[in-house]
Protein backbone atom coordinates (compact mmCIF):
# COMPACT_ATOMS: atom_id res chain seq x y z
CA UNK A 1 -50.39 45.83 8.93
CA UNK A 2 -49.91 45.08 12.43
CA UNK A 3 -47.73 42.73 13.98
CA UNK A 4 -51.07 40.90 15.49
CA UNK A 5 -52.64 40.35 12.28
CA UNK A 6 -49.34 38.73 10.53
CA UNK A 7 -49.17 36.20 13.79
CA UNK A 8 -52.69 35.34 13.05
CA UNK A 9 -52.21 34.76 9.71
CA UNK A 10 -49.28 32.64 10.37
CA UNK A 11 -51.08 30.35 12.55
CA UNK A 12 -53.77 30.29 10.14
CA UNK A 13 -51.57 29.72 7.87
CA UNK A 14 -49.60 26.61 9.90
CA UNK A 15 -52.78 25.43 10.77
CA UNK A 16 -54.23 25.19 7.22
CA UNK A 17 -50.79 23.07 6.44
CA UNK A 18 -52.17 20.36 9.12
CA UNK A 19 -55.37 20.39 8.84
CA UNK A 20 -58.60 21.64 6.93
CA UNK A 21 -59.37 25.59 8.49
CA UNK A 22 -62.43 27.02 9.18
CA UNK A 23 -64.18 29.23 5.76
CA UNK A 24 -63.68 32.68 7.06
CA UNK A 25 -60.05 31.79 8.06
CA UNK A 26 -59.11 30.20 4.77
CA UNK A 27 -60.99 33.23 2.89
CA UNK A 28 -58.73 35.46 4.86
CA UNK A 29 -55.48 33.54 4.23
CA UNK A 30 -56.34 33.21 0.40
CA UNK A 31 -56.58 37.08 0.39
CA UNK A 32 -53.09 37.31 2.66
CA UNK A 33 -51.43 34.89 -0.05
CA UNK A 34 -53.12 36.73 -3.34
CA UNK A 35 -51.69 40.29 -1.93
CA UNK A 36 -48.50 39.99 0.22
CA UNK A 37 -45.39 38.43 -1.42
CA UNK A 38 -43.97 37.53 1.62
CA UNK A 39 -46.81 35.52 3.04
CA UNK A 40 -46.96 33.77 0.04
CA UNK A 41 -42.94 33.31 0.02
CA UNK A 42 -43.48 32.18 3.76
CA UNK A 43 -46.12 29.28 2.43
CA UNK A 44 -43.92 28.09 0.27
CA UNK A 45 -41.43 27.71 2.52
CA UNK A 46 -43.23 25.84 4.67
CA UNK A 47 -44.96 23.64 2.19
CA UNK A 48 -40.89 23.05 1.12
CA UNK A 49 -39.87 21.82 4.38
CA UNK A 50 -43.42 19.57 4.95
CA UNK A 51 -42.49 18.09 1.68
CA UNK A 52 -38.76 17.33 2.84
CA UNK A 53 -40.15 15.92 6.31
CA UNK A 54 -42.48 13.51 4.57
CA UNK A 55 -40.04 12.29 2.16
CA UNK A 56 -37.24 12.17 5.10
CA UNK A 57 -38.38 8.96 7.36
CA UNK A 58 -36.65 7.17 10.01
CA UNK A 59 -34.08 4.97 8.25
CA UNK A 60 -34.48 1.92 9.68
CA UNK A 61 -32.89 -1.69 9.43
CA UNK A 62 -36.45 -3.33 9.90
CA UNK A 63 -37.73 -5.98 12.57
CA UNK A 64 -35.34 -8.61 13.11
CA UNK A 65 -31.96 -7.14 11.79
CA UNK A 66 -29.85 -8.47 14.27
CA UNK A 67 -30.94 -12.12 13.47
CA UNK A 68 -31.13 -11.78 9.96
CA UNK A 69 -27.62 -10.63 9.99
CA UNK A 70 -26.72 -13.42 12.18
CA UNK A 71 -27.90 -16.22 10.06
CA UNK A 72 -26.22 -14.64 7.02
CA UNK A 73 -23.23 -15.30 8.96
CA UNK A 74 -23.79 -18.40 9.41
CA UNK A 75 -24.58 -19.39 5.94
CA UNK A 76 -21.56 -17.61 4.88
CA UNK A 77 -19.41 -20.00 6.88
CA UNK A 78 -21.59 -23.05 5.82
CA UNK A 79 -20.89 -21.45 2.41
CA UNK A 80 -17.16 -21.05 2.88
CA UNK A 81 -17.40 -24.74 4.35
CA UNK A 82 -18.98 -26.22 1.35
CA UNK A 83 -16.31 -24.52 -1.07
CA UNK A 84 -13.23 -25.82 0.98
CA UNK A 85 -14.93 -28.73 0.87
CA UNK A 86 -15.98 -29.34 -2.97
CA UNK A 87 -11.92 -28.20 -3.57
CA UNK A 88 -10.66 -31.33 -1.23
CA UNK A 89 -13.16 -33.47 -3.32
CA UNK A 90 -12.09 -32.47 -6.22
CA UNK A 91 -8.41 -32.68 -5.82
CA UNK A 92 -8.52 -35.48 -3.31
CA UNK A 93 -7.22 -38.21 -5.81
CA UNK A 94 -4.55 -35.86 -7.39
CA UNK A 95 -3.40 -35.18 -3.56
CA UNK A 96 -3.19 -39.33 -2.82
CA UNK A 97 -1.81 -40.08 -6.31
CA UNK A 98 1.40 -38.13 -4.95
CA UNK A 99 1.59 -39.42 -1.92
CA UNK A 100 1.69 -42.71 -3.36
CA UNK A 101 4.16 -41.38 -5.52
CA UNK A 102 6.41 -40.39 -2.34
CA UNK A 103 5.88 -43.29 -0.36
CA UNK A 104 7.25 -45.50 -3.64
CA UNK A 105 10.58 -43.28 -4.13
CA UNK A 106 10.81 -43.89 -0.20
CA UNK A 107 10.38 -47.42 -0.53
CA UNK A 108 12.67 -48.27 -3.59
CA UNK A 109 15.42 -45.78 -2.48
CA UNK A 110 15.84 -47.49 1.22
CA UNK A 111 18.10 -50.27 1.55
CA UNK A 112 15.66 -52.17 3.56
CA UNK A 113 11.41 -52.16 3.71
CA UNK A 114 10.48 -51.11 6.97
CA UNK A 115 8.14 -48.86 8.78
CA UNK A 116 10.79 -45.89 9.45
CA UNK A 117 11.80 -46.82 5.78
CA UNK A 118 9.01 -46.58 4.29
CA UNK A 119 8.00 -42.75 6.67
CA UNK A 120 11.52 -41.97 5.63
CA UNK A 121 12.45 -42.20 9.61
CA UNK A 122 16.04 -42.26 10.20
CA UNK A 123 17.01 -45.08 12.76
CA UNK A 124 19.86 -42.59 14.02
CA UNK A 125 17.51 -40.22 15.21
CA UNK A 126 15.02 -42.69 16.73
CA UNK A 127 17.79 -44.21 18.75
CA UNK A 128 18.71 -41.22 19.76
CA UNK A 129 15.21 -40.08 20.89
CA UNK A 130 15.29 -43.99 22.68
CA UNK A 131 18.94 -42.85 24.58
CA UNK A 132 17.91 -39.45 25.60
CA UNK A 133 14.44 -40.35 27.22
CA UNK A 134 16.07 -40.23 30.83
CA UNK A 135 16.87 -36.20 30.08
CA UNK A 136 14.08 -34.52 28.80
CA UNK A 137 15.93 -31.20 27.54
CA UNK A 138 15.06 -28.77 24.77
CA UNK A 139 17.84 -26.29 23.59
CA UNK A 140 16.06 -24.69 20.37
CA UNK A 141 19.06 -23.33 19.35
CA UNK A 142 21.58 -26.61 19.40
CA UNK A 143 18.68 -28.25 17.69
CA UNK A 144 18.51 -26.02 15.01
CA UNK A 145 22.25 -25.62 14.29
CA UNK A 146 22.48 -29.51 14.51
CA UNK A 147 19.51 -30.17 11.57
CA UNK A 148 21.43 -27.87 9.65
């Protein structure tokens, strides 16, 4: 057979996978298919790969992604709020029982009931503060060696 008549067949044969082909064509490409192996191997080839292209769409995120992600976000950290939140609540009078608890062993171990007492403020350090407000002088490491 000719190369001529296998190109027509094969464009019969591509068209006919589009759309509906005229009777004498379709007569002729039934005959191709019922005789030659390799037309028929070449049909099914192509019906393979029109079956893979309609099953393979665009992957897409859908209208509005961008937003929708967005206000996930935001609910996440309303979320995140709410739990830090509710855990506060519910150890809020455990949390103030102790520091009632501190204050008192402040209060009853001080020789005196004052404010600084009471903080646990040592007057040394506050008249100290008071003496050195004229020189306004930070040395991080005589600091440090000195509270130790």
């Amino acid at each position: 057979m000719s190369s001529m008549a296998k190109k027509s067949i094969e464009d019969i044969l591509i068209e006919s996978l589009d759309q509906p082909v005229h009777e004498g064509e379709k007569q002729q490409l039934d005959q191709r298919l019922a005789l030659d192996k390799d037309v028929r191997k070449q049909h099914d080839q192509y019906l393979k790969i029109r079956e893979m292209m309609r099953r393979k769409r665009e992957t897409s995120f859908g209208p509005y992604f961008s937003v929708r992600v967005a206000t996930r976000i935001q609910n996440m950290r309303k979320e995140i709020d709410h739990q830090i939140l509710f855990f506060f609540k519910k150890y809020q009078l455990a949390a103030l029982g102790i520091l009632i608890a501190i204050v008192a062993v402040n209060i009853i171990s001080a020789k005196d009931i004052s404010v600084q007492s009471v903080l646990g403020i040592d007057e040394k350090n506050i008249n100290n503060v008071v003496n050195d407000a004229d020189s306004i002088t930070f040395d991080f490491y005589k600091t440090l060696n000195e509270q130790l």
